[in-house]
PDB file of N, CA and C in Angstrom:
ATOM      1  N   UNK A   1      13.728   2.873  -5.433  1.00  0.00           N
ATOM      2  CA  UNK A   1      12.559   3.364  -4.746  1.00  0.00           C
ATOM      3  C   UNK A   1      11.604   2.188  -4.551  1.00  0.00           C
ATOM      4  N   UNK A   2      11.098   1.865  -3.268  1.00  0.00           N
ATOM      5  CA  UNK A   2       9.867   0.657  -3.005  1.00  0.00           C
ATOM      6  C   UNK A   2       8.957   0.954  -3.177  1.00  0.00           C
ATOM      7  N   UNK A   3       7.906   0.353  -3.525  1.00  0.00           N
ATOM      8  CA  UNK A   3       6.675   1.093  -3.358  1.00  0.00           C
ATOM      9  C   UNK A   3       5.867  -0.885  -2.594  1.00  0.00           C
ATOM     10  N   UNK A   4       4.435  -0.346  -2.065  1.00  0.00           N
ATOM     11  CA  UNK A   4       3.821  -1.442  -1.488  1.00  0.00           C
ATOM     12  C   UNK A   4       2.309  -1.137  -2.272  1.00  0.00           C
ATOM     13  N   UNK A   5       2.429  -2.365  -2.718  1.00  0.00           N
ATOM     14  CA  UNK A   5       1.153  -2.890  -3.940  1.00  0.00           C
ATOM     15  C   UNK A   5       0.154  -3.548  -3.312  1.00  0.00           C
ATOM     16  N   UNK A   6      -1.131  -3.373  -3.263  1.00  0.00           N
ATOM     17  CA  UNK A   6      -2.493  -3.746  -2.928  1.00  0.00           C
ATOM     18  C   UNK A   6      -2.851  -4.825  -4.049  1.00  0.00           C
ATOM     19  N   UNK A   7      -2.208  -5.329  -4.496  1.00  0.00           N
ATOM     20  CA  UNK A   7      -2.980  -6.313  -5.421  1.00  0.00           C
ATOM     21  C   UNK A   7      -3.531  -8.336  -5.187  1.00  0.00           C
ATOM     22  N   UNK A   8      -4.343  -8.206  -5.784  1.00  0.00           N
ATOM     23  CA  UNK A   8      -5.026  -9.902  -5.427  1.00  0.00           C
ATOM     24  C   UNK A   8      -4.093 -10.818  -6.332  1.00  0.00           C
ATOM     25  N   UNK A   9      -3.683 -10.343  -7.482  1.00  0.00           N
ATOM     26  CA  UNK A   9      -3.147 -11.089  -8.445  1.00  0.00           C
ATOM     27  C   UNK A   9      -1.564 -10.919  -8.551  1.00  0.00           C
ATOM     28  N   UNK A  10      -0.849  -9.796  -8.190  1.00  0.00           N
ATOM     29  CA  UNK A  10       0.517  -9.275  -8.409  1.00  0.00           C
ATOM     30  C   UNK A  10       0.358  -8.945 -10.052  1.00  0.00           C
ATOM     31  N   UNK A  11      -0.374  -8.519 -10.595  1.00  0.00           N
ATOM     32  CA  UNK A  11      -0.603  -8.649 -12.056  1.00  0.00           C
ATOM     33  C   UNK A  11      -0.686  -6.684 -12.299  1.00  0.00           C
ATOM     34  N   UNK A  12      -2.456  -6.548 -11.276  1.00  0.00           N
ATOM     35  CA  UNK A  12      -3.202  -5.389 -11.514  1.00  0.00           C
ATOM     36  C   UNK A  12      -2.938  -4.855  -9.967  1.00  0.00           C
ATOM     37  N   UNK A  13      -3.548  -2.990  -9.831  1.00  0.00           N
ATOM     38  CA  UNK A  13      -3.598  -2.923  -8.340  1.00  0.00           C
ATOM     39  C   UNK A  13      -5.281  -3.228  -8.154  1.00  0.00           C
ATOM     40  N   UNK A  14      -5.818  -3.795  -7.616  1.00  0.00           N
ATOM     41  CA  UNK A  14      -7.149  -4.243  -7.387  1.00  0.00           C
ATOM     42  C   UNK A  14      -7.681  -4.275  -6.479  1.00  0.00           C
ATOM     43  N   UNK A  15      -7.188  -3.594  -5.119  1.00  0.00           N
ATOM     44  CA  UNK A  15      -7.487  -4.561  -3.699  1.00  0.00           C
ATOM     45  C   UNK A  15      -7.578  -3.522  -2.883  1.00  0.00           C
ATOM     46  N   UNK A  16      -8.620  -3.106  -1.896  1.00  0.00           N
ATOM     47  CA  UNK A  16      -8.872  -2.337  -1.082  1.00  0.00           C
ATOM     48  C   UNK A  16      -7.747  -2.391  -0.002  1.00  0.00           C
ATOM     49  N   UNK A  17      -7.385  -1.034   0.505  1.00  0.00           N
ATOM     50  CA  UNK A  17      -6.293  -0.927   1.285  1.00  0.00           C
ATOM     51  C   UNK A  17      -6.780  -1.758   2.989  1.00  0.00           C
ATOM     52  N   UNK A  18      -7.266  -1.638   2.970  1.00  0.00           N
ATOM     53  CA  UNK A  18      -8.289  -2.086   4.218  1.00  0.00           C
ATOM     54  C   UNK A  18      -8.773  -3.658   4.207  1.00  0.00           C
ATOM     55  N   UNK A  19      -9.035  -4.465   3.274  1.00  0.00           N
ATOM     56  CA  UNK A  19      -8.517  -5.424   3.056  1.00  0.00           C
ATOM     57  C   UNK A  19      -7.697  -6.214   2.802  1.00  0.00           C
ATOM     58  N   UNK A  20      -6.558  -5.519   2.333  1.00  0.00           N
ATOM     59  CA  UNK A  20      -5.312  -6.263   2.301  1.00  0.00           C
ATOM     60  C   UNK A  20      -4.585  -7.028   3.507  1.00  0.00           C
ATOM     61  N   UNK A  21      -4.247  -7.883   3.299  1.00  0.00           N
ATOM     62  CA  UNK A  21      -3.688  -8.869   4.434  1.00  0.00           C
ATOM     63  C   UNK A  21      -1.861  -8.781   4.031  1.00  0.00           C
ATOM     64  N   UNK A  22      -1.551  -8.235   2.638  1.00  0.00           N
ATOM     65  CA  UNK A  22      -0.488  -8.064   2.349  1.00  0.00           C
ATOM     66  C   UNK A  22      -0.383  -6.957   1.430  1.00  0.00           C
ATOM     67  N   UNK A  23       1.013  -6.695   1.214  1.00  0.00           N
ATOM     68  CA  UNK A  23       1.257  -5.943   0.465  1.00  0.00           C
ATOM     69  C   UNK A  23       2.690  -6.463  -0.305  1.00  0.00           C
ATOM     70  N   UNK A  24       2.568  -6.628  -2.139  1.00  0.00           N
ATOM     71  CA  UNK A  24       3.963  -7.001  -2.819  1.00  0.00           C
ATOM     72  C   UNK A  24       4.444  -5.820  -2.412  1.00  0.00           C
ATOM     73  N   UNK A  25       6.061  -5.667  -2.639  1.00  0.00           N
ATOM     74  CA  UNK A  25       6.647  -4.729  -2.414  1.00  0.00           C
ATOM     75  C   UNK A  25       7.504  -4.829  -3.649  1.00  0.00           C
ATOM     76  N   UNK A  26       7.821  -3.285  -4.604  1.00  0.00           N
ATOM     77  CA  UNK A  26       8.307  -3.211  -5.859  1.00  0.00           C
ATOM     78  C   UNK A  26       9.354  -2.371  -5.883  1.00  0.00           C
ATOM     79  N   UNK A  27      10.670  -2.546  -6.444  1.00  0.00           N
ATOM     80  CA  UNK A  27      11.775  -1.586  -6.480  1.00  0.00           C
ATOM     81  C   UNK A  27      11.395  -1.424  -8.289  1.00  0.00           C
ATOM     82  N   UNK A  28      11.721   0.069  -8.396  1.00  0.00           N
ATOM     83  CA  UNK A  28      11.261   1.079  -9.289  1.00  0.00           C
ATOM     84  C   UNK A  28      12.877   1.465  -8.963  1.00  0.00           C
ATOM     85  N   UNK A  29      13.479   1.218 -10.610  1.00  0.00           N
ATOM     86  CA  UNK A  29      14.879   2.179 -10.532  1.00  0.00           C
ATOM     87  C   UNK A  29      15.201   2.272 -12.233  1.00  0.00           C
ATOM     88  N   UNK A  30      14.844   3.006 -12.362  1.00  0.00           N
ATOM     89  CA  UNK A  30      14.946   3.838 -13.552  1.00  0.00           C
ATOM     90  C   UNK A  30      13.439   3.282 -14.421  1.00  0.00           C
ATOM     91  N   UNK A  31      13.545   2.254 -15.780  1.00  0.00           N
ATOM     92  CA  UNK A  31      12.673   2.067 -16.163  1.00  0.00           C
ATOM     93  C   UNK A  31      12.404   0.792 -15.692  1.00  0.00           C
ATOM     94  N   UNK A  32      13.172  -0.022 -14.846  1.00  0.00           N
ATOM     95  CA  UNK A  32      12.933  -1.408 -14.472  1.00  0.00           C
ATOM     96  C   UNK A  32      11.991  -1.404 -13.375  1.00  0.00           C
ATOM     97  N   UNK A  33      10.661  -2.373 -13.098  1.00  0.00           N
ATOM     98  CA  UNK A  33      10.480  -2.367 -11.854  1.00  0.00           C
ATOM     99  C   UNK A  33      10.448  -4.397 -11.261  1.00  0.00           C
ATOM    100  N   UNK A  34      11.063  -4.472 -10.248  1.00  0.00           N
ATOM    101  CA  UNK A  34      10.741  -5.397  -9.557  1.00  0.00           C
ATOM    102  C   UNK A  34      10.485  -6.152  -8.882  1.00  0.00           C
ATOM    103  N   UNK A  35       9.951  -7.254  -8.364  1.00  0.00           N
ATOM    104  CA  UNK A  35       9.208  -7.761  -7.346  1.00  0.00           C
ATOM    105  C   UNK A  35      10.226  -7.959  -6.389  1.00  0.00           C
ATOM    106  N   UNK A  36      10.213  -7.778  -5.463  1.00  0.00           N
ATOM    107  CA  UNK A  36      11.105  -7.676  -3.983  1.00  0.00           C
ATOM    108  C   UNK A  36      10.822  -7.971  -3.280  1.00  0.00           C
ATOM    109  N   UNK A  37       9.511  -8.273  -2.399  1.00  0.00           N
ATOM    110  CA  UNK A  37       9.475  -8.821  -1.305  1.00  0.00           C
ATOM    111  C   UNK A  37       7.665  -8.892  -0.878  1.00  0.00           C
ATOM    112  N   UNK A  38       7.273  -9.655  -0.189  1.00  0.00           N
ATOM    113  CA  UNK A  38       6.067  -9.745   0.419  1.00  0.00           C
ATOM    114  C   UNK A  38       5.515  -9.545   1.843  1.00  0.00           C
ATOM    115  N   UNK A  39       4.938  -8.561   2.287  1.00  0.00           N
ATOM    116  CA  UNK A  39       4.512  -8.548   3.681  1.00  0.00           C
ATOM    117  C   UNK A  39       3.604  -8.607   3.841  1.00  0.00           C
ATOM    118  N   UNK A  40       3.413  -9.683   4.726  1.00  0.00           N
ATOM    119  CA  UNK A  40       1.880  -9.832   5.150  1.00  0.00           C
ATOM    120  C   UNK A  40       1.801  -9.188   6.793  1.00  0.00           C
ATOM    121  N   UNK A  41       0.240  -8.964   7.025  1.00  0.00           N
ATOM    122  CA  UNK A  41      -0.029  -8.499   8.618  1.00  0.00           C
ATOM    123  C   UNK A  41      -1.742  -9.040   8.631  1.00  0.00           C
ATOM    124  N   UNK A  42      -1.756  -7.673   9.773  1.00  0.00           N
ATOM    125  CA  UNK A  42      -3.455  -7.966   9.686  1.00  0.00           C
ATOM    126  C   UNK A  42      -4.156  -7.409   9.151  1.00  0.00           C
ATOM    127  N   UNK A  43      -5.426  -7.792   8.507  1.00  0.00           N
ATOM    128  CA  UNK A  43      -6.309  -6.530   8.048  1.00  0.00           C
ATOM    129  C   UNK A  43      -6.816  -5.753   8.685  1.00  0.00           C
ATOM    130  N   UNK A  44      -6.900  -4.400   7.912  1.00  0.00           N
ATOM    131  CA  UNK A  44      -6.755  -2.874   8.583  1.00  0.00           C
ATOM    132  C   UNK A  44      -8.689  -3.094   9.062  1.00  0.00           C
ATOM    133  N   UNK A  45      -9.410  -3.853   7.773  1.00  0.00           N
ATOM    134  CA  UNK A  45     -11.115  -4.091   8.215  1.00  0.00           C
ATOM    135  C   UNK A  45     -11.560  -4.742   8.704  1.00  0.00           C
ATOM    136  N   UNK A  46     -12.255  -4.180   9.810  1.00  0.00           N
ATOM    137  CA  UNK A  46     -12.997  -5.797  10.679  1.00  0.00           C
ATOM    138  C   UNK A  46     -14.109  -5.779  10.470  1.00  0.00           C
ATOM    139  N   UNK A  47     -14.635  -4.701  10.040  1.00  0.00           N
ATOM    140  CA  UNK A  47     -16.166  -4.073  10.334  1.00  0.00           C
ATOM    141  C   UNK A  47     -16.698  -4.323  11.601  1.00  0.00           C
ATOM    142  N   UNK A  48     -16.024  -3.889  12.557  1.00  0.00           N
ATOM    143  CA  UNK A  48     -16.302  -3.882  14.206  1.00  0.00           C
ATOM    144  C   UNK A  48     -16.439  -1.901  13.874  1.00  0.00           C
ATOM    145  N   UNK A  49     -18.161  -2.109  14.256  1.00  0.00           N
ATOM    146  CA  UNK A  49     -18.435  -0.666  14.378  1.00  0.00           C
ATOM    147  C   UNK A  49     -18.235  -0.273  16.052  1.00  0.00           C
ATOM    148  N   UNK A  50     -17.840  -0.648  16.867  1.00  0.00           N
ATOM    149  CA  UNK A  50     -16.926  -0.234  17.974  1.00  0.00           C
ATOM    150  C   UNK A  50     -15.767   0.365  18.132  1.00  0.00           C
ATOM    151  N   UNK A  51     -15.204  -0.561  17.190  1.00  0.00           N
ATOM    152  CA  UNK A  51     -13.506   0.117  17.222  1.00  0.00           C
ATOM    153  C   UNK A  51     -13.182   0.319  15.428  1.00  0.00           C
ATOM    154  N   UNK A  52     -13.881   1.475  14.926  1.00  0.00           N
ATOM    155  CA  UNK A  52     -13.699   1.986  13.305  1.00  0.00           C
ATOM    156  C   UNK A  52     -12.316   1.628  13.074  1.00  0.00           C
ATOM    157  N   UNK A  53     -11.712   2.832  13.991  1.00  0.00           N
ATOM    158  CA  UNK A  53     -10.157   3.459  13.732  1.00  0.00           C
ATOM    159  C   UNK A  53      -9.479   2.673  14.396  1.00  0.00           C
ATOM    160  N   UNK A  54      -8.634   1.473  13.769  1.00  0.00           N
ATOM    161  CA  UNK A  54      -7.494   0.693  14.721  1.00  0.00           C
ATOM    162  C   UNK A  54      -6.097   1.324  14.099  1.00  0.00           C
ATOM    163  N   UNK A  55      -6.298   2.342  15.373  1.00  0.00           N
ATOM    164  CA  UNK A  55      -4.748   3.291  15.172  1.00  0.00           C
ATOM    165  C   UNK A  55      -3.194   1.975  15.098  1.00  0.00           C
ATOM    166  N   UNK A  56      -3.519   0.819  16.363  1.00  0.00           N
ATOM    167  CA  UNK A  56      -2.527  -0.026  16.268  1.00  0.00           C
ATOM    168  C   UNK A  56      -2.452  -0.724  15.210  1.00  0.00           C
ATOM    169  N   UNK A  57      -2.897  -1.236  14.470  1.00  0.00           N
ATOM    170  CA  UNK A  57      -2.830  -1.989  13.529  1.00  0.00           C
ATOM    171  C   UNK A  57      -2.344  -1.249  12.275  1.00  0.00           C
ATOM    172  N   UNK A  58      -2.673   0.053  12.269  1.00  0.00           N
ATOM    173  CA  UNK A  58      -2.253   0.753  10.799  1.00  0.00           C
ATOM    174  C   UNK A  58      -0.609   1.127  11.084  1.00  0.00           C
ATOM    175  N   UNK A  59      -0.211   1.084  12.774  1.00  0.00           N
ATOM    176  CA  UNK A  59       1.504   1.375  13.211  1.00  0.00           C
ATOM    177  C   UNK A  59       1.758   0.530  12.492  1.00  0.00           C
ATOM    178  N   UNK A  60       0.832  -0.937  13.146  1.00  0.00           N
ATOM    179  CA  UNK A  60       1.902  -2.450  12.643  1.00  0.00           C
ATOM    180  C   UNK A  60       1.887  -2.249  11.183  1.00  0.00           C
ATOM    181  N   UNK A  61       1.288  -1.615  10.383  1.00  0.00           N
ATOM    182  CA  UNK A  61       1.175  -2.057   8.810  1.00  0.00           C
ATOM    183  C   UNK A  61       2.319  -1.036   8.470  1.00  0.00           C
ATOM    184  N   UNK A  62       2.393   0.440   8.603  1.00  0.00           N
ATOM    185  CA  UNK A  62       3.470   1.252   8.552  1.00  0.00           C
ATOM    186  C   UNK A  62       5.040   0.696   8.978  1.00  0.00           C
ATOM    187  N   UNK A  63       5.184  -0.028  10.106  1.00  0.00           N
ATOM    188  CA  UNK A  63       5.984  -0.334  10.605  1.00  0.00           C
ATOM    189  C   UNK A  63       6.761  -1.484   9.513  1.00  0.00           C
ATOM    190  N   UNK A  64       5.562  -2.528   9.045  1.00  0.00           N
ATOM    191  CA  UNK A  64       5.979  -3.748   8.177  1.00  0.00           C
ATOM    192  C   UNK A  64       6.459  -3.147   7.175  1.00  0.00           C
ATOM    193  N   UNK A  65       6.138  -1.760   6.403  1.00  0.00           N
ATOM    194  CA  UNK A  65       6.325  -1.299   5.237  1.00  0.00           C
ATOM    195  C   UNK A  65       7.634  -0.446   5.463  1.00  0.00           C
ATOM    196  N   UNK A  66       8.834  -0.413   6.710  1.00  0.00           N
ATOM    197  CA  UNK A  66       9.526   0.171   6.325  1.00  0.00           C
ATOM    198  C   UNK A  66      10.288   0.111   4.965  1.00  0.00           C
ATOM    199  N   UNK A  67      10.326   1.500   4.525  1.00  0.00           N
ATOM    200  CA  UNK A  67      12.389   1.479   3.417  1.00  0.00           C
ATOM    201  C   UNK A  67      10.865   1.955   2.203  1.00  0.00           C
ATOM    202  N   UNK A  68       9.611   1.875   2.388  1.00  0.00           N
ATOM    203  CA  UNK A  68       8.447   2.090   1.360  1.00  0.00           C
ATOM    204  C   UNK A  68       8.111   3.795   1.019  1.00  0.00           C
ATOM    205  N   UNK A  69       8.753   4.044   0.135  1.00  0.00           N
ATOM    206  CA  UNK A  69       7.830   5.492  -0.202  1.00  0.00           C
ATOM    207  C   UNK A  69       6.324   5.836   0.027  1.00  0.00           C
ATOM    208  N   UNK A  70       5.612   4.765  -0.721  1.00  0.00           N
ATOM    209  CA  UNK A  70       4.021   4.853  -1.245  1.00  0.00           C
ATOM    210  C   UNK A  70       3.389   3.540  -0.906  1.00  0.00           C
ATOM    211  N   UNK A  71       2.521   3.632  -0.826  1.00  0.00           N
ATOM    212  CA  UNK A  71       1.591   2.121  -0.715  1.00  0.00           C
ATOM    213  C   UNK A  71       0.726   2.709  -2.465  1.00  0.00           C
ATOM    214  N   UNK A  72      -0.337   1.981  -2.987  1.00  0.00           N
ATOM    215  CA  UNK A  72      -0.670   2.236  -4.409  1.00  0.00           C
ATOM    216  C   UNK A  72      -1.945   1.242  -3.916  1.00  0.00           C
ATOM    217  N   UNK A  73      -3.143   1.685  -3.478  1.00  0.00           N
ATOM    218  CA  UNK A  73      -4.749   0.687  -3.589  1.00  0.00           C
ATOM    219  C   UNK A  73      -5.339   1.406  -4.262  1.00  0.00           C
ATOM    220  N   UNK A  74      -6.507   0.272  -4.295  1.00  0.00           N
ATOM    221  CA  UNK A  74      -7.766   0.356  -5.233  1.00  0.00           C
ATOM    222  C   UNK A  74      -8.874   1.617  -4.577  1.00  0.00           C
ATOM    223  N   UNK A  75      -8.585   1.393  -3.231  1.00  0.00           N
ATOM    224  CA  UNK A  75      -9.202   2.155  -2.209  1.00  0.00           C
ATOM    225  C   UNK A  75      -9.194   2.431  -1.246  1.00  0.00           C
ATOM    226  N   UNK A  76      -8.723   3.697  -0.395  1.00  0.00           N
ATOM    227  CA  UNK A  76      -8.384   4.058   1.088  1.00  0.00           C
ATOM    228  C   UNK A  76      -9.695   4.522   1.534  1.00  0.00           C
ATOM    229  N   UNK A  77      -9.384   4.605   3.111  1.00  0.00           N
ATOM    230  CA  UNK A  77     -10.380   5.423   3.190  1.00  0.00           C
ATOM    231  C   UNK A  77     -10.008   6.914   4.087  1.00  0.00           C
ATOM    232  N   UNK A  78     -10.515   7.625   4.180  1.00  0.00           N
ATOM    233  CA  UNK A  78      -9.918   9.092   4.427  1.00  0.00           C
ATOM    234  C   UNK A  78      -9.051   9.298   5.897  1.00  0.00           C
ATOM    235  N   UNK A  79      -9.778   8.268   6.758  1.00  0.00           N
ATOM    236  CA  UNK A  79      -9.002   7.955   8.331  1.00  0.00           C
ATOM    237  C   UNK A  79      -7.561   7.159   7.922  1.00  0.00           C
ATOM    238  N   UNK A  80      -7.534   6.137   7.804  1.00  0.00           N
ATOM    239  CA  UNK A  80      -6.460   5.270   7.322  1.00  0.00           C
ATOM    240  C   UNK A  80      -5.298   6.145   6.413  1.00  0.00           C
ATOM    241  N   UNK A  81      -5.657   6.803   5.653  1.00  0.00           N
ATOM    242  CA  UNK A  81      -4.653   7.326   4.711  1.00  0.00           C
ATOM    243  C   UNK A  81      -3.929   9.171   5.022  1.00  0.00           C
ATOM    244  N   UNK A  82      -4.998   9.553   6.035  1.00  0.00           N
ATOM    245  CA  UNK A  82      -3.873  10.665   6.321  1.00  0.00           C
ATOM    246  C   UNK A  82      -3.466   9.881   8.146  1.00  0.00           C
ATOM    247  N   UNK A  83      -3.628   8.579   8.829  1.00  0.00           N
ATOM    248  CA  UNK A  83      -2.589   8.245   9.594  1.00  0.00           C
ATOM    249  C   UNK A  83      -1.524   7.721   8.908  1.00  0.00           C
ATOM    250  N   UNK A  84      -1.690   7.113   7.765  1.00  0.00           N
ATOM    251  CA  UNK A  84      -0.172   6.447   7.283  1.00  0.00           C
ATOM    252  C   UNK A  84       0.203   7.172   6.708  1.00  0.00           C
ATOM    253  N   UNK A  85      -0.548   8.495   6.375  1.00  0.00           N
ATOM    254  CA  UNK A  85       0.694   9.594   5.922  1.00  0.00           C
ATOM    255  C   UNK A  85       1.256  10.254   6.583  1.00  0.00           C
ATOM    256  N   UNK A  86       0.418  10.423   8.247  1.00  0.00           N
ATOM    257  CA  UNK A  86       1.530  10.997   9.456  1.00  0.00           C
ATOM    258  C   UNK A  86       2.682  10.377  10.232  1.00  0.00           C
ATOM    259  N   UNK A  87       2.323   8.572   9.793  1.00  0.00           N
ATOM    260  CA  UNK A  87       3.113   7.759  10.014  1.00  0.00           C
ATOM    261  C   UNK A  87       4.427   8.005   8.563  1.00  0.00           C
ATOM    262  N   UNK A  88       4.154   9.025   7.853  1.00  0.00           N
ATOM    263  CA  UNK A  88       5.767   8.909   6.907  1.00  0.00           C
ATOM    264  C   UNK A  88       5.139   7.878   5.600  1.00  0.00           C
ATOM    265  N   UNK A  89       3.680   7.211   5.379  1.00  0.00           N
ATOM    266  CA  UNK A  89       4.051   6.777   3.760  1.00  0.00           C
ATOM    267  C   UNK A  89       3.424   7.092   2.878  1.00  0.00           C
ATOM    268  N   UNK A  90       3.139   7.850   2.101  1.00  0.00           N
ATOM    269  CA  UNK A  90       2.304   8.645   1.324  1.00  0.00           C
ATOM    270  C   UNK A  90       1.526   7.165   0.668  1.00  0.00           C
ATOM    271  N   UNK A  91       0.200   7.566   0.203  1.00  0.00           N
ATOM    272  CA  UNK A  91      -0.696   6.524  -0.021  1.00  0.00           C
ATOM    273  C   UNK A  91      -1.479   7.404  -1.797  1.00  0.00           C
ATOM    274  N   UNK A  92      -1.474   6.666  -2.799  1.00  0.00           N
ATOM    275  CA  UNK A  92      -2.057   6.702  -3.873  1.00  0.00           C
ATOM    276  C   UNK A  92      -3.445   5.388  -4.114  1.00  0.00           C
ATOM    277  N   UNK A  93      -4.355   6.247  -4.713  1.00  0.00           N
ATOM    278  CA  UNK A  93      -4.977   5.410  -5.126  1.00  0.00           C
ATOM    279  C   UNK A  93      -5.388   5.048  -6.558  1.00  0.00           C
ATOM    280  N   UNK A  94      -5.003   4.163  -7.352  1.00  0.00           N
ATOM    281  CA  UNK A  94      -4.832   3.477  -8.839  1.00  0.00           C
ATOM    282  C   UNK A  94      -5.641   2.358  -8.766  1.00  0.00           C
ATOM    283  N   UNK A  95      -6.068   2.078 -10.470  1.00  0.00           N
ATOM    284  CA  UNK A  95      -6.229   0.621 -10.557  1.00  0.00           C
ATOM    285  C   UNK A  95      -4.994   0.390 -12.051  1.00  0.00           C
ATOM    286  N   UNK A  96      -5.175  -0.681 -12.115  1.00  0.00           N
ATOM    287  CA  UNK A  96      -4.828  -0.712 -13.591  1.00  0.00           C
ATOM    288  C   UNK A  96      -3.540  -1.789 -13.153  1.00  0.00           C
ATOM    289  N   UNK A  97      -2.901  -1.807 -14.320  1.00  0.00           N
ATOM    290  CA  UNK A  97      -1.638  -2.335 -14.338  1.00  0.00           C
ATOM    291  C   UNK A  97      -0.642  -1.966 -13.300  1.00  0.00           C
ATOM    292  N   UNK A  98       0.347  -3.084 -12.599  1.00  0.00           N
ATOM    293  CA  UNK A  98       1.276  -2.718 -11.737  1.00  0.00           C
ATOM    294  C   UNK A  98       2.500  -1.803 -11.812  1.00  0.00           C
ATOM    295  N   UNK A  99       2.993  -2.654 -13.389  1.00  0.00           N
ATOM    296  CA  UNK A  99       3.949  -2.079 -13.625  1.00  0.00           C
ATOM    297  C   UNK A  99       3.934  -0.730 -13.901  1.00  0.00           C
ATOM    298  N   UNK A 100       3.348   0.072 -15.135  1.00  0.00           N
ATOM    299  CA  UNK A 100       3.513   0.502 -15.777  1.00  0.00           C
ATOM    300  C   UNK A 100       2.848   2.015 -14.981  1.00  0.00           C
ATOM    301  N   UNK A 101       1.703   1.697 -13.773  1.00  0.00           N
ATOM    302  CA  UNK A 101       1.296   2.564 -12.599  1.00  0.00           C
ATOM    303  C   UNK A 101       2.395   3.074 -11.993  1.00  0.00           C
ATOM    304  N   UNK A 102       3.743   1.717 -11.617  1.00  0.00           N
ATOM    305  CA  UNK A 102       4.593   2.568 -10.867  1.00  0.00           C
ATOM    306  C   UNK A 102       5.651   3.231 -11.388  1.00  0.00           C
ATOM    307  N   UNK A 103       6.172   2.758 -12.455  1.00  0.00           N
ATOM    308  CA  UNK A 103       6.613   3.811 -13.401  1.00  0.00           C
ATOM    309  C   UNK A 103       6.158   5.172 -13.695  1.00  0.00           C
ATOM    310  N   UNK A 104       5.120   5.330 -13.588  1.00  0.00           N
ATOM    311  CA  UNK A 104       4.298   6.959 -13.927  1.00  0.00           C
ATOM    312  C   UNK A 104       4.957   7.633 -12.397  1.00  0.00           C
ATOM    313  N   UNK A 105       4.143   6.988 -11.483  1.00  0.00           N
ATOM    314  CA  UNK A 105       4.736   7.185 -10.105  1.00  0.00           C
ATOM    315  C   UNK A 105       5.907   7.353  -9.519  1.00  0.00           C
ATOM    316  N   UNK A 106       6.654   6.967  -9.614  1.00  0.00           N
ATOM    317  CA  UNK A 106       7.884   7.145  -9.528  1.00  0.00           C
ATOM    318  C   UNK A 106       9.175   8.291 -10.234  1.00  0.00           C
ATOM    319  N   UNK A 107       8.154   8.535 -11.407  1.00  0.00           N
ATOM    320  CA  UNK A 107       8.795  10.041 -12.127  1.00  0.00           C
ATOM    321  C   UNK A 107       7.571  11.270 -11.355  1.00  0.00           C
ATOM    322  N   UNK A 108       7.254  11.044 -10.668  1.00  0.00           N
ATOM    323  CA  UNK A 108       6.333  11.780  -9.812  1.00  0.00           C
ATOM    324  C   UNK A 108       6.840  12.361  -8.137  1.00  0.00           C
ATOM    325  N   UNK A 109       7.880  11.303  -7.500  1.00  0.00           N
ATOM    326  CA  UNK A 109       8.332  11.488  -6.489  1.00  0.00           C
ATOM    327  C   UNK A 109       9.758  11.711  -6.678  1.00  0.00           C
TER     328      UNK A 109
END
């Protein structure tokens, strides 16, 4: 199971979904979890109060995250997180430790 991690450090999840410029990506298979891959894109925030909702940019971020169950941030915000859940990736929000977050998670899905 993948999941896509919001974190600054790869350590903790720490990092606003909307700021992220990347996301680690973690395979979760049984009690092991591990680091797999890195995608970067653009950030979802511009703070352009013109264009709030950049529907394209959250495709491109869905799109980068195929084969991903969950994304896991510090913080969504309510627009962003039910489009990438109509786009197919369910979105949690945690802080704390990486590992041991997606382990809980993963006996969850």
């Amino acid at each position: 199971m993948l999941f896509a991690v919001a974190s600054h450090d790869g350590k903790v999840i720490n990092q606003h979904f909307g700021h992220a410029e990347r996301f680690l990506i973690y395979e979760v298979s049984g009690s092991e979890v591990r680091l797999v891959d890195e995608r970067k894109f653009e950030r979802y925030c511009t703070y352009d109060q013109d264009h709030p909702l950049r529907a394209h940019i959250l495709k491109a971020i869905a799109d980068s995250l195929g084969g991903c169950c969950a994304i896991i941030c510090a913080q969504i915000g309510p627009g962003p997180q039910m489009e990438m859940e109509r786009l197919g990736i369910e979105t949690f929000v945690a802080e704390g430790p990486i590992r041991p977050t997606l382990l809980e998670l993963s006996k969850m899905l």
